[in-house]
N, C-alpha and C. Protein backbone atom coordinates (compact mmCIF):
# COMPACT_ATOMS: atom_id res chain seq x y z
N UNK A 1 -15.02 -4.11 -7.48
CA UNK A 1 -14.33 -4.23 -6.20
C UNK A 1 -15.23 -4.96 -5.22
N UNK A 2 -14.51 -5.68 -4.82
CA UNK A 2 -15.51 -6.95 -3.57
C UNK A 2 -14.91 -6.39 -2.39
N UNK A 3 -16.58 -5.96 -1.91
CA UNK A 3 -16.02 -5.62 0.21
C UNK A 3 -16.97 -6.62 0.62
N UNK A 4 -16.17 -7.15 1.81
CA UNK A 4 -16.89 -8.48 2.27
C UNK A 4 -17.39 -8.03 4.02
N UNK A 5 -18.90 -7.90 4.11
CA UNK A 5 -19.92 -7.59 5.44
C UNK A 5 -18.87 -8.74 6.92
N UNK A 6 -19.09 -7.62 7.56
CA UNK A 6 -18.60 -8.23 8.95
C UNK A 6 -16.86 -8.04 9.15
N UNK A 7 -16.15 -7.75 8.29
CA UNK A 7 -14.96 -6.96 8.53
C UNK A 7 -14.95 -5.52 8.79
N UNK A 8 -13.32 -5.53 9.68
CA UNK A 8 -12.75 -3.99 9.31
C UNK A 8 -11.85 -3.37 8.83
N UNK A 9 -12.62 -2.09 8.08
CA UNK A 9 -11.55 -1.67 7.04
C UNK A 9 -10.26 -0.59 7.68
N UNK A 10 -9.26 -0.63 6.97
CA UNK A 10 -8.35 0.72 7.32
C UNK A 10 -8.41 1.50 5.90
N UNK A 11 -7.54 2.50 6.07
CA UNK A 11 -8.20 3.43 5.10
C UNK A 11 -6.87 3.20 4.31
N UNK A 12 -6.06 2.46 4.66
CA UNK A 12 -4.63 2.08 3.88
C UNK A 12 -5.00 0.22 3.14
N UNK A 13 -6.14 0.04 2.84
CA UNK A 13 -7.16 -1.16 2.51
C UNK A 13 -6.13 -2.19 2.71
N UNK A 14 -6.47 -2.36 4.36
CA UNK A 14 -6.33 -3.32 4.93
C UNK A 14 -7.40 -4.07 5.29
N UNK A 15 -7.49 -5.61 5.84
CA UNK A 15 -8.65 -5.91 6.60
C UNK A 15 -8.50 -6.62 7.92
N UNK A 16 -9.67 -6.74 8.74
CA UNK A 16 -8.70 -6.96 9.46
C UNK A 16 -10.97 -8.07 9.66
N UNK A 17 -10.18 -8.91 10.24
CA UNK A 17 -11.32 -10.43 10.85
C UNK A 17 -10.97 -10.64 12.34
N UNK A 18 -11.79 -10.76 12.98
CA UNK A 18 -11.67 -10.93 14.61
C UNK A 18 -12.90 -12.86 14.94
N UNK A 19 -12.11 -13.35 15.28
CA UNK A 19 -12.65 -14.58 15.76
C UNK A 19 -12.49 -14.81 17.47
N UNK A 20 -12.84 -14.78 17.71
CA UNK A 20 -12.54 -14.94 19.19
C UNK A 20 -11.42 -14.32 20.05
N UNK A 21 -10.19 -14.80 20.31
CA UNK A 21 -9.23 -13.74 21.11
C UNK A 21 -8.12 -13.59 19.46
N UNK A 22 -8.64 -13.97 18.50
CA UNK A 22 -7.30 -13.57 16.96
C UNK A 22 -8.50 -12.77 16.11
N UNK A 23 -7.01 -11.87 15.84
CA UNK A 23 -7.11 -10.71 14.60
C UNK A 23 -6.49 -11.24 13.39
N UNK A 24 -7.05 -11.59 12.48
CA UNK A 24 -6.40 -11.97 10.73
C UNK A 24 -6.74 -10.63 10.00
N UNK A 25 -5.32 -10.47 9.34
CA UNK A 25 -5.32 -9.22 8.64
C UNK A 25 -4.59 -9.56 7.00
N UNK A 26 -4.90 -8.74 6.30
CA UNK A 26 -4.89 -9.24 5.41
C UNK A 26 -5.46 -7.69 3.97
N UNK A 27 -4.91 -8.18 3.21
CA UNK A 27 -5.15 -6.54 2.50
C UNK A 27 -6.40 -6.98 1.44
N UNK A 28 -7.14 -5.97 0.57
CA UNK A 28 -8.59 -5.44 0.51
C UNK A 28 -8.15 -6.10 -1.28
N UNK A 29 -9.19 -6.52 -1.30
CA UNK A 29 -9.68 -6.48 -2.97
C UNK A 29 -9.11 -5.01 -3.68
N UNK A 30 -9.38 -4.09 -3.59
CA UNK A 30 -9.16 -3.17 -3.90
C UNK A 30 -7.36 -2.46 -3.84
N UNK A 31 -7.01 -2.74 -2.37
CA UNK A 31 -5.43 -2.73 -2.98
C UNK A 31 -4.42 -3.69 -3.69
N UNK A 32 -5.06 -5.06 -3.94
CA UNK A 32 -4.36 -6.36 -5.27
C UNK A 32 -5.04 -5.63 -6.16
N UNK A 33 -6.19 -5.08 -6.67
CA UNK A 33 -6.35 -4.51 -8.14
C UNK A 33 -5.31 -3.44 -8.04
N UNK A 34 -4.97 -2.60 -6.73
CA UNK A 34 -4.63 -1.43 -7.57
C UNK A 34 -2.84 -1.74 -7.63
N UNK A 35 -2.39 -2.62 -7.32
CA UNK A 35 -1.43 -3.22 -6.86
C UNK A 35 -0.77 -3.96 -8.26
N UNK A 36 -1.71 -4.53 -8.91
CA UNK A 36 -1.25 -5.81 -10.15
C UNK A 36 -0.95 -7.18 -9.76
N UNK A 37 -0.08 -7.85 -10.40
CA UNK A 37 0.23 -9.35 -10.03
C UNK A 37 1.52 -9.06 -9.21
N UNK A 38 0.76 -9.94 -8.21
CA UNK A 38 1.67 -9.75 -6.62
C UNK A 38 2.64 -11.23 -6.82
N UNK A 39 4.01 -10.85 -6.33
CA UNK A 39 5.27 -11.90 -7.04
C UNK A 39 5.78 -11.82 -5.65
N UNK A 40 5.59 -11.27 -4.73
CA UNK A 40 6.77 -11.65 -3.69
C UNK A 40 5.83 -11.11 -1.99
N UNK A 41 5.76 -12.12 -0.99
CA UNK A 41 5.57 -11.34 0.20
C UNK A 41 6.17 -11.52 1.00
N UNK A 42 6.81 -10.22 2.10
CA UNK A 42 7.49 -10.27 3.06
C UNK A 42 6.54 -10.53 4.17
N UNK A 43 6.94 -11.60 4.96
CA UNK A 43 6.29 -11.58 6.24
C UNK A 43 6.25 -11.14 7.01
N UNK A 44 6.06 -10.81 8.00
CA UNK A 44 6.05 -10.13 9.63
C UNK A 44 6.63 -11.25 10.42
N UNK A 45 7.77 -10.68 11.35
CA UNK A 45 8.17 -12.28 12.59
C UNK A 45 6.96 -12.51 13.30
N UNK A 46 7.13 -13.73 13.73
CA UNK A 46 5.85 -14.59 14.56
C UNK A 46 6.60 -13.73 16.10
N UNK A 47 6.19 -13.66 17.06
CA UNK A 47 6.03 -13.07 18.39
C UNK A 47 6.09 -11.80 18.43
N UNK A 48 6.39 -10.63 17.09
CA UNK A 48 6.97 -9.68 17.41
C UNK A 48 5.64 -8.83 17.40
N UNK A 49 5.58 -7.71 18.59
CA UNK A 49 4.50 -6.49 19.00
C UNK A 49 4.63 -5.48 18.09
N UNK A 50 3.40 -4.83 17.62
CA UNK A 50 3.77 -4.12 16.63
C UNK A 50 2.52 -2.60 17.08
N UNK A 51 2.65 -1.67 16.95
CA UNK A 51 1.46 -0.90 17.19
C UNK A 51 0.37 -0.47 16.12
N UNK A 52 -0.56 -0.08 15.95
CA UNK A 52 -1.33 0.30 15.02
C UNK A 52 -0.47 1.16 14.01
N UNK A 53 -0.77 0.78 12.94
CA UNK A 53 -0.11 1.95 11.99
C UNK A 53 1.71 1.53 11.61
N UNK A 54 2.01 0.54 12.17
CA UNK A 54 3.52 0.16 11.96
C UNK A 54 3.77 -0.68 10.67
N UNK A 55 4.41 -0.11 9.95
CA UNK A 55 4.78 -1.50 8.69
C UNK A 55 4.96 -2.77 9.34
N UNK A 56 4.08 -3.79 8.86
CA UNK A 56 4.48 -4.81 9.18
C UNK A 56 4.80 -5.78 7.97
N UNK A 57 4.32 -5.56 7.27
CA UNK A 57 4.91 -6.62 5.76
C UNK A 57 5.18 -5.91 4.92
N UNK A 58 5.61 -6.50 3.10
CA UNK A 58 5.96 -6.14 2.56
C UNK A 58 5.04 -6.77 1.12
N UNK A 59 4.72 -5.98 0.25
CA UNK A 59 3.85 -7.30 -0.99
C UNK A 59 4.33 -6.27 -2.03
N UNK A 60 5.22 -6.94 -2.95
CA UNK A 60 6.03 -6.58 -4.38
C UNK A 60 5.05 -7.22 -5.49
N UNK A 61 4.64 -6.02 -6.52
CA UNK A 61 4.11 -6.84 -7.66
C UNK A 61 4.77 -6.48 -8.49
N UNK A 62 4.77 -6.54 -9.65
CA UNK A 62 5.22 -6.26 -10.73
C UNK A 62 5.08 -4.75 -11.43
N UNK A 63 4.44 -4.21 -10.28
CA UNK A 63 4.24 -2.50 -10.55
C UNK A 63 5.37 -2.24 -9.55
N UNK A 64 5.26 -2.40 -8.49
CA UNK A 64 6.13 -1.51 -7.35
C UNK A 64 5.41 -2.76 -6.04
N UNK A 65 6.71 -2.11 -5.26
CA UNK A 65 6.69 -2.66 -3.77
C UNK A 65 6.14 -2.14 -2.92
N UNK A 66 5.51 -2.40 -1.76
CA UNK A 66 4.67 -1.56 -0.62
C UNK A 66 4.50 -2.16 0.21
N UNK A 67 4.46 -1.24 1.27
CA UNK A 67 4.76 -1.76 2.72
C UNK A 67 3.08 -1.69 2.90
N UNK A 68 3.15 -2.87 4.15
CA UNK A 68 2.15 -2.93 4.40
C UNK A 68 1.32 -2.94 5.98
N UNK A 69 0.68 -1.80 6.22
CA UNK A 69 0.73 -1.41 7.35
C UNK A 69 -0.10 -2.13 8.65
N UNK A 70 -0.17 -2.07 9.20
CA UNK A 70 -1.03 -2.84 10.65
C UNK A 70 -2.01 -1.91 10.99
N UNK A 71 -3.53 -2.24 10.83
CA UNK A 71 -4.37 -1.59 11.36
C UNK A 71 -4.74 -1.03 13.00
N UNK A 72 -3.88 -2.57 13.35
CA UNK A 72 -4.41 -2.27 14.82
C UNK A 72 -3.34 -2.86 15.32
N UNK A 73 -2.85 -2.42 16.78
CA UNK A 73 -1.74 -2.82 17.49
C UNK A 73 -2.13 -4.14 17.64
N UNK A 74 -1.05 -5.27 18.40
CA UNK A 74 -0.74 -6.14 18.33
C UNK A 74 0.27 -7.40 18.50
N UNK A 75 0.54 -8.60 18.89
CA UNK A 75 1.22 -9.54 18.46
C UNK A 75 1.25 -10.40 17.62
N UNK A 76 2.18 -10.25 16.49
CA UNK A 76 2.08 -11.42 15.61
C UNK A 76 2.06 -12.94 16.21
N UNK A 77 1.06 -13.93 15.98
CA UNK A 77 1.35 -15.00 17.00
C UNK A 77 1.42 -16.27 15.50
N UNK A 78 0.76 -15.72 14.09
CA UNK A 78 1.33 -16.87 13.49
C UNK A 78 1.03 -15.78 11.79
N UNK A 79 1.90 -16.30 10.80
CA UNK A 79 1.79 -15.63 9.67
C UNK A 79 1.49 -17.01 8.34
N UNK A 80 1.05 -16.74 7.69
CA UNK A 80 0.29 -17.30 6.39
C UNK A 80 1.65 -17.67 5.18
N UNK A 81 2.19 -18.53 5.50
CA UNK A 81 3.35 -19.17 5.42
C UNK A 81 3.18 -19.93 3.51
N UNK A 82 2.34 -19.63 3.29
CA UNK A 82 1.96 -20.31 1.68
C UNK A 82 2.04 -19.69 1.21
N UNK A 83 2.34 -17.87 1.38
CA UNK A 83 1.88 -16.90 0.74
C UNK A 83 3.75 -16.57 0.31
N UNK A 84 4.28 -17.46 1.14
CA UNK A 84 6.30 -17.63 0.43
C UNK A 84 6.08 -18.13 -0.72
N UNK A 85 5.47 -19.22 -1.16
CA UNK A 85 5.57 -19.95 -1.88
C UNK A 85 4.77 -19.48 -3.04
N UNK A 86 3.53 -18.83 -3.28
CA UNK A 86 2.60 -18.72 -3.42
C UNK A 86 1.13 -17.38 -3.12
N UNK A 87 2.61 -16.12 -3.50
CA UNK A 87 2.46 -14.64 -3.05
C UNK A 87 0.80 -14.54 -3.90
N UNK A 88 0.94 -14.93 -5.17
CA UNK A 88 0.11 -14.48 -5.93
C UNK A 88 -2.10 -15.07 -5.66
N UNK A 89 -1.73 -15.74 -4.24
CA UNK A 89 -2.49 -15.57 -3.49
C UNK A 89 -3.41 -14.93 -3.26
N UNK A 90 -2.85 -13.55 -2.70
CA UNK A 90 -3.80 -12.31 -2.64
C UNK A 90 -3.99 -11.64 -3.61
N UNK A 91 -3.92 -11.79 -4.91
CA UNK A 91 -4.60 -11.41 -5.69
C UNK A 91 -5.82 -12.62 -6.33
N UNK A 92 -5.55 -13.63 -6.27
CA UNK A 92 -6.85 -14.80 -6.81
C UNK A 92 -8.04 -14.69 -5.21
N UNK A 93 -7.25 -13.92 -3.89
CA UNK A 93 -8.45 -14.79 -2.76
C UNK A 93 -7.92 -13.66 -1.56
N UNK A 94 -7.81 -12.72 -2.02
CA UNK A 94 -7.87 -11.22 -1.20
C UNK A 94 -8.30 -11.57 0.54
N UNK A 95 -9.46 -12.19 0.12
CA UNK A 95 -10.16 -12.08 2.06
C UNK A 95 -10.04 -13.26 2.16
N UNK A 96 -9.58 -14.44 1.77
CA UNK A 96 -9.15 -15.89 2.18
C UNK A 96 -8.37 -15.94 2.20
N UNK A 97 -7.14 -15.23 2.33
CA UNK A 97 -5.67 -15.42 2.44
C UNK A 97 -5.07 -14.38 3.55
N UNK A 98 -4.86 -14.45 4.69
CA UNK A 98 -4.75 -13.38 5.76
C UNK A 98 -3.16 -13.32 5.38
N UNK A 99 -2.58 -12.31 5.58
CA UNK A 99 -0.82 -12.10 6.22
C UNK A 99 -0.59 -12.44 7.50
N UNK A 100 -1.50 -12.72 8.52
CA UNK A 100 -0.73 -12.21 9.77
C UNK A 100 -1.85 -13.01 10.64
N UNK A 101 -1.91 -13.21 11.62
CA UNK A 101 -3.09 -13.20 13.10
C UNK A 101 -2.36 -12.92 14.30
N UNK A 102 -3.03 -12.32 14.58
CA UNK A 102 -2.62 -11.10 16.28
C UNK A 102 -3.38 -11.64 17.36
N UNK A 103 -2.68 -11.51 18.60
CA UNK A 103 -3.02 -11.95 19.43
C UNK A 103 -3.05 -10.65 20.27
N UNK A 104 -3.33 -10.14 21.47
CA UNK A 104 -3.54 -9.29 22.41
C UNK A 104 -3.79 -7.67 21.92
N UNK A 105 -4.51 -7.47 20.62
CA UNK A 105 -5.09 -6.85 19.84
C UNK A 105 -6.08 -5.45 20.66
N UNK A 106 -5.39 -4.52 20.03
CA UNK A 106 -6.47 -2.85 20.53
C UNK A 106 -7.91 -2.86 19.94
N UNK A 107 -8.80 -3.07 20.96
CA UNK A 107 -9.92 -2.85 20.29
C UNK A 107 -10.08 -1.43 20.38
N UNK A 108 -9.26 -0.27 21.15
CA UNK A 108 -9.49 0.75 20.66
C UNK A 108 -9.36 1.09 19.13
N UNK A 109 -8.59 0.25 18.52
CA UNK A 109 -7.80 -0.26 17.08
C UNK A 109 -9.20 -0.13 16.45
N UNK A 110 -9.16 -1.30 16.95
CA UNK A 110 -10.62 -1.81 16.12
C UNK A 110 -11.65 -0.89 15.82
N UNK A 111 -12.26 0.06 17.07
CA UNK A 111 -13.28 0.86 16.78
C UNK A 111 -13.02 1.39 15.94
N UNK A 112 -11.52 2.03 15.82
CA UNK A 112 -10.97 3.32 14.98
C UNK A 112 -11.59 3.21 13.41
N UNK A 113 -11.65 1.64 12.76
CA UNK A 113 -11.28 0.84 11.60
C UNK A 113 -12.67 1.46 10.70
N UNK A 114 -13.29 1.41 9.74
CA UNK A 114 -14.43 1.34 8.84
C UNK A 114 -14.84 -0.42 9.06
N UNK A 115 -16.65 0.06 8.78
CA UNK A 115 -17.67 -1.41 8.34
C UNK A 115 -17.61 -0.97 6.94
N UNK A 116 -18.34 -2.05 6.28
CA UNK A 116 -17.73 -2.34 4.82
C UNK A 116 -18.47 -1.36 4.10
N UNK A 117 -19.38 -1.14 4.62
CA UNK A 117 -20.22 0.55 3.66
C UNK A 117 -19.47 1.54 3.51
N UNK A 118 -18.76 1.92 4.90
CA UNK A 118 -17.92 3.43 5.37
C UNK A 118 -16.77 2.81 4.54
N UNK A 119 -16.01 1.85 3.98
CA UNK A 119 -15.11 1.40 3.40
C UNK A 119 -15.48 1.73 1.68
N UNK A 120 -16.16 1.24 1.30
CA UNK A 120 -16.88 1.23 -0.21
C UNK A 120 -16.96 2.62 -0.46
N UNK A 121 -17.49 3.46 0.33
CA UNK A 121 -18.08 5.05 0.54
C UNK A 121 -16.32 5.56 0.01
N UNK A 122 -15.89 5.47 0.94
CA UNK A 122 -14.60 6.15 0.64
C UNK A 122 -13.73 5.50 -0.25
N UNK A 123 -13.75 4.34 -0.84
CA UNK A 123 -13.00 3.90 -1.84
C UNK A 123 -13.64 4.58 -3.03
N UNK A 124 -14.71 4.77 -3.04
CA UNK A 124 -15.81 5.56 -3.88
C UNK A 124 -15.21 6.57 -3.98
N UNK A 125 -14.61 7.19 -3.19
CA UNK A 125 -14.19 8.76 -3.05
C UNK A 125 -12.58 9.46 -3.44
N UNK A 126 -11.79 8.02 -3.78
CA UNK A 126 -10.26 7.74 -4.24
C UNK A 126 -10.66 8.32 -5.85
């Protein structure tokens, strides 16, 4: 399992990347293994507010379907549009392939989240 330094984790292995005023989120090495070959993703609408903890997508593999939750509140301001074409994405490139980037983002959110040790620790603990 690959955890990648300088992200944050949710405990529903999400991730989430902060660059300046955008949040890219995007799900964990660890939920495409436990997931299988991913065949279909639902997107999230572009403008729509969402709060921490709200389904915002959807990623179908060939095991089962699962919603996929939002770590941290938010506006969707643009979604990863290759991943229609080309779901199976997040399983070849997990942390290079985001679902989503947020704009006006909770850093109370954020604190809430795991660094990649406190992430590993408790995936350790599944």
């Amino acid at each position: 399992m690959n955890v990648i330094e300088g992200l944050y984790y949710s405990s529903d292995h999400e991730w989430v990347r902060v660059e300046e005023d955008k949040a890219y989120v995007g799900i964990t090495d660890y939920a495409q293994e436990s997931m299988g070959d991913i065949v279909f993703v639902e997107l999230p609408d572009v403008d729509e507010a969402y709060e921490a903890e709200d389904s915002f997508a959807v990623v179908e593999s060939v095991k089962a379907a699962a919603d996929i939750y939002l770590p941290i509140g938010g506006t969707v301001v643009e979604v990863n549009e290759k991943l229609e074409d080309e779901p199976e994405l997040l399983n070849s490139e997990p942390f290079n392939e985001h679902i989503a980037i947020l704009e006006q983002f909770s850093q109370e959110d954020l604190d809430g989240l795991m660094d990649a040790d406190a992430y590993k620790t408790y995936c350790e603990g599944l």
